[in-house]
N, C-alpha and C. Protein backbone atom coordinates (compact mmCIF):
# COMPACT_ATOMS: atom_id res chain seq x y z
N UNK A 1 33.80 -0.51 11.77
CA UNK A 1 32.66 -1.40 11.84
C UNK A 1 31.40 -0.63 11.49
N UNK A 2 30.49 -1.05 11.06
CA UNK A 2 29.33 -0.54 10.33
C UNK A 2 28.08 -0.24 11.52
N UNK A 3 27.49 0.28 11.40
CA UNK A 3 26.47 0.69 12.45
C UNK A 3 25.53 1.11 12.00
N UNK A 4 23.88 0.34 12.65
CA UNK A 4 23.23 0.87 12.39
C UNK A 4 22.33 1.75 12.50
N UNK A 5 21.57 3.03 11.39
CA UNK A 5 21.72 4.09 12.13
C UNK A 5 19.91 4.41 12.28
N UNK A 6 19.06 3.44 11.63
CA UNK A 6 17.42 3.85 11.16
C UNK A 6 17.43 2.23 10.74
N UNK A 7 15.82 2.05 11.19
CA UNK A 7 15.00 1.22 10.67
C UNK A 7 13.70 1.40 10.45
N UNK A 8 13.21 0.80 9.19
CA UNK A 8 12.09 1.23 8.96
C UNK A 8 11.27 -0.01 8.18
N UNK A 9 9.82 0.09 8.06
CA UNK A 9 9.42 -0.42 7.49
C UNK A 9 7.86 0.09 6.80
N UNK A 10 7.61 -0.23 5.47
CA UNK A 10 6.27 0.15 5.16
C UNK A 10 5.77 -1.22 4.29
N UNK A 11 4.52 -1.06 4.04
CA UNK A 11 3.78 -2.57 3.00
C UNK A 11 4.14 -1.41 1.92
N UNK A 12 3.38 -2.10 0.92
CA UNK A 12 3.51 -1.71 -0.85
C UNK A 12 2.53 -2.36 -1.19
N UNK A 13 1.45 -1.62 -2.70
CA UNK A 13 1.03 -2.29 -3.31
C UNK A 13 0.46 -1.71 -4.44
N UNK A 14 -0.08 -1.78 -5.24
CA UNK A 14 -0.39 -0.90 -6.05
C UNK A 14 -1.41 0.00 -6.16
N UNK A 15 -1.85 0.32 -5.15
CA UNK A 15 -2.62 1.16 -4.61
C UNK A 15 -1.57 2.49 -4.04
N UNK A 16 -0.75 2.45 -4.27
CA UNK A 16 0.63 3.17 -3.53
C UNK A 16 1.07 4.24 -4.77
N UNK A 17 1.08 3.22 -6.21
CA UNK A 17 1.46 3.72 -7.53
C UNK A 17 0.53 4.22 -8.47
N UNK A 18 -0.76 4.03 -7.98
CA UNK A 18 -1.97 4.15 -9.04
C UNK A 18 -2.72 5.28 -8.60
N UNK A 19 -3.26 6.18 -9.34
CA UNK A 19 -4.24 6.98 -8.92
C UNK A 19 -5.53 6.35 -8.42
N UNK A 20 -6.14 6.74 -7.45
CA UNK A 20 -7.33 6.14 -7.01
C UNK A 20 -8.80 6.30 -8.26
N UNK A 21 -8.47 6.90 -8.64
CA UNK A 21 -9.30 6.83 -10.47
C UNK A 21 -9.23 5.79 -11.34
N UNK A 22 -8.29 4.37 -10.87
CA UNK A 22 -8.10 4.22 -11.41
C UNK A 22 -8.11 2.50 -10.41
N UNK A 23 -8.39 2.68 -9.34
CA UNK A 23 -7.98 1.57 -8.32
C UNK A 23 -9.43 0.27 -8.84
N UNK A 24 -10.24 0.94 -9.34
CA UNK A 24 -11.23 0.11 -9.81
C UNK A 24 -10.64 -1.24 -10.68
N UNK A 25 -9.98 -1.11 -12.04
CA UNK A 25 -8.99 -1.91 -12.25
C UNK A 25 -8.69 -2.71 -11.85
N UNK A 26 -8.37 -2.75 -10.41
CA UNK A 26 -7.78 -4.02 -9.47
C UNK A 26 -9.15 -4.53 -9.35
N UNK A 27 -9.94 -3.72 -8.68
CA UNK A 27 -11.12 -4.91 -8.61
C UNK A 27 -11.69 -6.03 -9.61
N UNK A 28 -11.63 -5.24 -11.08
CA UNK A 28 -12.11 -6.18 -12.02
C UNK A 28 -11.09 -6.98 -12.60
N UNK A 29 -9.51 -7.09 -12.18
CA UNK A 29 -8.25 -8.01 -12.30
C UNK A 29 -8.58 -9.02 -10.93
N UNK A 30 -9.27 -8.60 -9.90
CA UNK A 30 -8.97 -9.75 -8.40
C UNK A 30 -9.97 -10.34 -8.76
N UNK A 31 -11.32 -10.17 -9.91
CA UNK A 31 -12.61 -10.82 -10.28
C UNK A 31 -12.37 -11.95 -11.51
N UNK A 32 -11.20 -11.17 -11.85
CA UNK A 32 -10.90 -12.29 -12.94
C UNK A 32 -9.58 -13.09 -12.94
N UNK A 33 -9.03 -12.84 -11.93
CA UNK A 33 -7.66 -13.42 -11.79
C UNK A 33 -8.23 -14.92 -11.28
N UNK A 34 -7.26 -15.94 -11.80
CA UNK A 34 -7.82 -17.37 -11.93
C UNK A 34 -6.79 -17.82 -10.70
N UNK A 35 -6.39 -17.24 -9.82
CA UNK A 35 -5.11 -17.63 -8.84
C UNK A 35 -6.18 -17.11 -7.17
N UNK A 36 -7.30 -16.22 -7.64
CA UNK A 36 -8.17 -15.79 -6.85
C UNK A 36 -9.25 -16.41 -6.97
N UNK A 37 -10.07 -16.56 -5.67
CA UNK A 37 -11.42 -17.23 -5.86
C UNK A 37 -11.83 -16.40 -4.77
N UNK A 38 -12.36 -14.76 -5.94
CA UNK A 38 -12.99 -14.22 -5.59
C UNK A 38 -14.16 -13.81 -4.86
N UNK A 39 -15.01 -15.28 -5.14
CA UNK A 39 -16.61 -15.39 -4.37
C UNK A 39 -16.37 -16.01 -3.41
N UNK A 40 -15.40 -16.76 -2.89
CA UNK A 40 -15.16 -17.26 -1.85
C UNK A 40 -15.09 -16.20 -0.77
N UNK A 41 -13.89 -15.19 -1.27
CA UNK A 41 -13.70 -14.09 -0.08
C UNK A 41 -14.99 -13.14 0.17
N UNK A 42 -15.82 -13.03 -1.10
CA UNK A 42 -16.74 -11.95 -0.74
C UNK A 42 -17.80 -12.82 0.45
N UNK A 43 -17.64 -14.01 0.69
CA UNK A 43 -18.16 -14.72 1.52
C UNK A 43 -17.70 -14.67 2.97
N UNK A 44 -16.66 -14.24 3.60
CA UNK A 44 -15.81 -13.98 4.31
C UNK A 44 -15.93 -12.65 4.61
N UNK A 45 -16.14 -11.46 4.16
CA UNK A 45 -15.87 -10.59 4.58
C UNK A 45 -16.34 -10.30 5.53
N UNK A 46 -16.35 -9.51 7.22
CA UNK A 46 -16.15 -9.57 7.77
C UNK A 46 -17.40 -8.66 8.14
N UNK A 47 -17.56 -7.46 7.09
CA UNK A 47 -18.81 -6.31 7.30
C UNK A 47 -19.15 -5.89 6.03
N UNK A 48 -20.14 -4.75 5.79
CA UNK A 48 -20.11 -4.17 4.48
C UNK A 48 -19.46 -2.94 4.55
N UNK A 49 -18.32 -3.05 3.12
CA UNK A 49 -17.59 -2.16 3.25
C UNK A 49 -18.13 -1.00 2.36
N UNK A 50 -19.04 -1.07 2.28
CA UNK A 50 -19.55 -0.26 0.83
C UNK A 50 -19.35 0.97 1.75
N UNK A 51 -19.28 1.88 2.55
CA UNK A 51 -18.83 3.00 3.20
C UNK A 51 -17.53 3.44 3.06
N UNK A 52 -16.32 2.00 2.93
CA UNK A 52 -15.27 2.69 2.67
C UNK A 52 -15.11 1.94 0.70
N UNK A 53 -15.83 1.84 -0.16
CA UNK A 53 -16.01 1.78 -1.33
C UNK A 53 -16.22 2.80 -1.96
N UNK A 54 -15.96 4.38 -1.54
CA UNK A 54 -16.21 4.94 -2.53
C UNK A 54 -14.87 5.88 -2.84
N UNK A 55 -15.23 7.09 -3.97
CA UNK A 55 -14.04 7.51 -4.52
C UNK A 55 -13.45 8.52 -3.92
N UNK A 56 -14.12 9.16 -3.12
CA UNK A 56 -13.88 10.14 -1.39
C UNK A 56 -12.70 9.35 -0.88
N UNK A 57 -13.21 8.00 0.12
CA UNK A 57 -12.73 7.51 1.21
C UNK A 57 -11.28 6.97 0.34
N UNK A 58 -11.31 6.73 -1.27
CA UNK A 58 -10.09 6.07 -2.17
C UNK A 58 -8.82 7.25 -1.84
N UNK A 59 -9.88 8.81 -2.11
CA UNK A 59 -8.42 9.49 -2.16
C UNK A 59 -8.03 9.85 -0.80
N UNK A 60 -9.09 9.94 -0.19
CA UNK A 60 -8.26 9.85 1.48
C UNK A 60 -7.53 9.25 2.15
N UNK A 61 -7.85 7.62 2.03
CA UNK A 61 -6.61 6.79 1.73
C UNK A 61 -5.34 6.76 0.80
N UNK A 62 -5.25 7.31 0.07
CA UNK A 62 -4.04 7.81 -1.12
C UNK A 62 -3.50 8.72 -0.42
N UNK A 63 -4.15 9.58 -0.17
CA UNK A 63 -3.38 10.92 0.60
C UNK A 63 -2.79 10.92 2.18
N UNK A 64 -3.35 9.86 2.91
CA UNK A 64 -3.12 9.62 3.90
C UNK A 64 -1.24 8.30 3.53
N UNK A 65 -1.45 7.77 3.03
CA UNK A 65 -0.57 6.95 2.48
C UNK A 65 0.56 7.66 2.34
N UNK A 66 0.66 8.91 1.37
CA UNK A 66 1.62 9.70 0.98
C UNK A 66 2.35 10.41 1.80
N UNK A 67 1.19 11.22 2.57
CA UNK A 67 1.92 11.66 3.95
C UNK A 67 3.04 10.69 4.57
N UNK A 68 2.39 9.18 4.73
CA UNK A 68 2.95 8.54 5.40
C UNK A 68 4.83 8.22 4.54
N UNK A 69 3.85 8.53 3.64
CA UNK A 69 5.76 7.84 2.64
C UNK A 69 6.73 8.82 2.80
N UNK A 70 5.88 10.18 2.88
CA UNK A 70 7.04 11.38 2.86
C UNK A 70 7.67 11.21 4.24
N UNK A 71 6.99 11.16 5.30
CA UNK A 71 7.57 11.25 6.60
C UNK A 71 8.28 10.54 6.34
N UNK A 72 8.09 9.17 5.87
CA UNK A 72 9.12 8.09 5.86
C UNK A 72 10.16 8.57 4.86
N UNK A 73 10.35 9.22 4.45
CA UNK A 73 11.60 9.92 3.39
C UNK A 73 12.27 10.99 3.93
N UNK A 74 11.85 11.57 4.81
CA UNK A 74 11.93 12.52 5.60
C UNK A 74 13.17 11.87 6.92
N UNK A 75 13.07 10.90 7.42
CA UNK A 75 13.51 9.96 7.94
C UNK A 75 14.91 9.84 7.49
N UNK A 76 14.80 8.96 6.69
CA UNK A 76 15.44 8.64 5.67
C UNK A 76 16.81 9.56 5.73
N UNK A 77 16.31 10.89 4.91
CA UNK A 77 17.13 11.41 4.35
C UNK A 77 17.89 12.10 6.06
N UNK A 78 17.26 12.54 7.08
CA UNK A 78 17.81 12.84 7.73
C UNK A 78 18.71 12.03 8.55
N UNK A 79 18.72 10.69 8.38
CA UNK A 79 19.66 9.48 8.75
C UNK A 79 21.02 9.82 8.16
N UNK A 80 20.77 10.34 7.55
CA UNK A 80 21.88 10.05 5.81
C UNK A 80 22.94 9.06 6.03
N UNK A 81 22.37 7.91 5.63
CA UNK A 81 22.97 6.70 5.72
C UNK A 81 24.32 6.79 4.27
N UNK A 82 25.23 6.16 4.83
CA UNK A 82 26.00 5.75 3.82
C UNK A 82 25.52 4.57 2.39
N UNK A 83 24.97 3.76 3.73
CA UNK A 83 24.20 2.29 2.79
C UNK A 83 22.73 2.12 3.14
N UNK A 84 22.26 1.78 2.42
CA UNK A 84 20.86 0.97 2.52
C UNK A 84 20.24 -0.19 2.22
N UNK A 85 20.12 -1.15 3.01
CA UNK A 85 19.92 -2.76 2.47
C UNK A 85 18.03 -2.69 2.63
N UNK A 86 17.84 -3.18 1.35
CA UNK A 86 16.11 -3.27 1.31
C UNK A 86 16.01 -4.74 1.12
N UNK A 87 15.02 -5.20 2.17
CA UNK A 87 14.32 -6.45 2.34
C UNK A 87 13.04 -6.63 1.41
N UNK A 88 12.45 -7.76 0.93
CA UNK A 88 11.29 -7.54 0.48
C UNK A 88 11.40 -8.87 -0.27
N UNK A 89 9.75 -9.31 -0.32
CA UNK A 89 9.39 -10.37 -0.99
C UNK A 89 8.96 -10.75 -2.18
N UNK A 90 9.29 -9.55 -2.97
CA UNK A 90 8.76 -9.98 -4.59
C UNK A 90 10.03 -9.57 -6.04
């Protein structure tokens, strides 16, 4: 019978795959994406984020991220699972 031996979970997005040099991109795709109504949310937001808007706080978040993925691989590999079933919504 099969047993299980680790569970885990992380989000994803492309902020995960992209250099933060480069995360700007998304902003001017979420400004023009017609599935977004962009001015709506900047209406919503909650505070000004312009503190965590810059290209410092981008790679600190990148790097903080990575850490997080390695541990999570780290994990992983020390499970050493036979199988691995991945969940996910896209």
């Amino acid at each position: 019978m099969a047993q299980v031996v680790l569970g885990m979970g992380t989000s994803h997005g492309p902020q995960l795959n992209i250099p933060p040099s480069q995360w700007h991109l998304l902003t001017e795709k979420d400004q023009t994406d017609p599935r977004i109504d962009y001015q709506a949310l900047l209406r919503v937001v909650p505070r000004d984020l312009t503190e965590e808007n810059t290209s410092e706080k981008w790679q600190e978040r990148f790097d903080a991220c990575h850490v997080a993925l390695r541990h999570l691989e780290g994990k992983l590999r020390a499970a050493k699972p036979d199988a691995i079933v991945v969940i996910g919504d896209d």
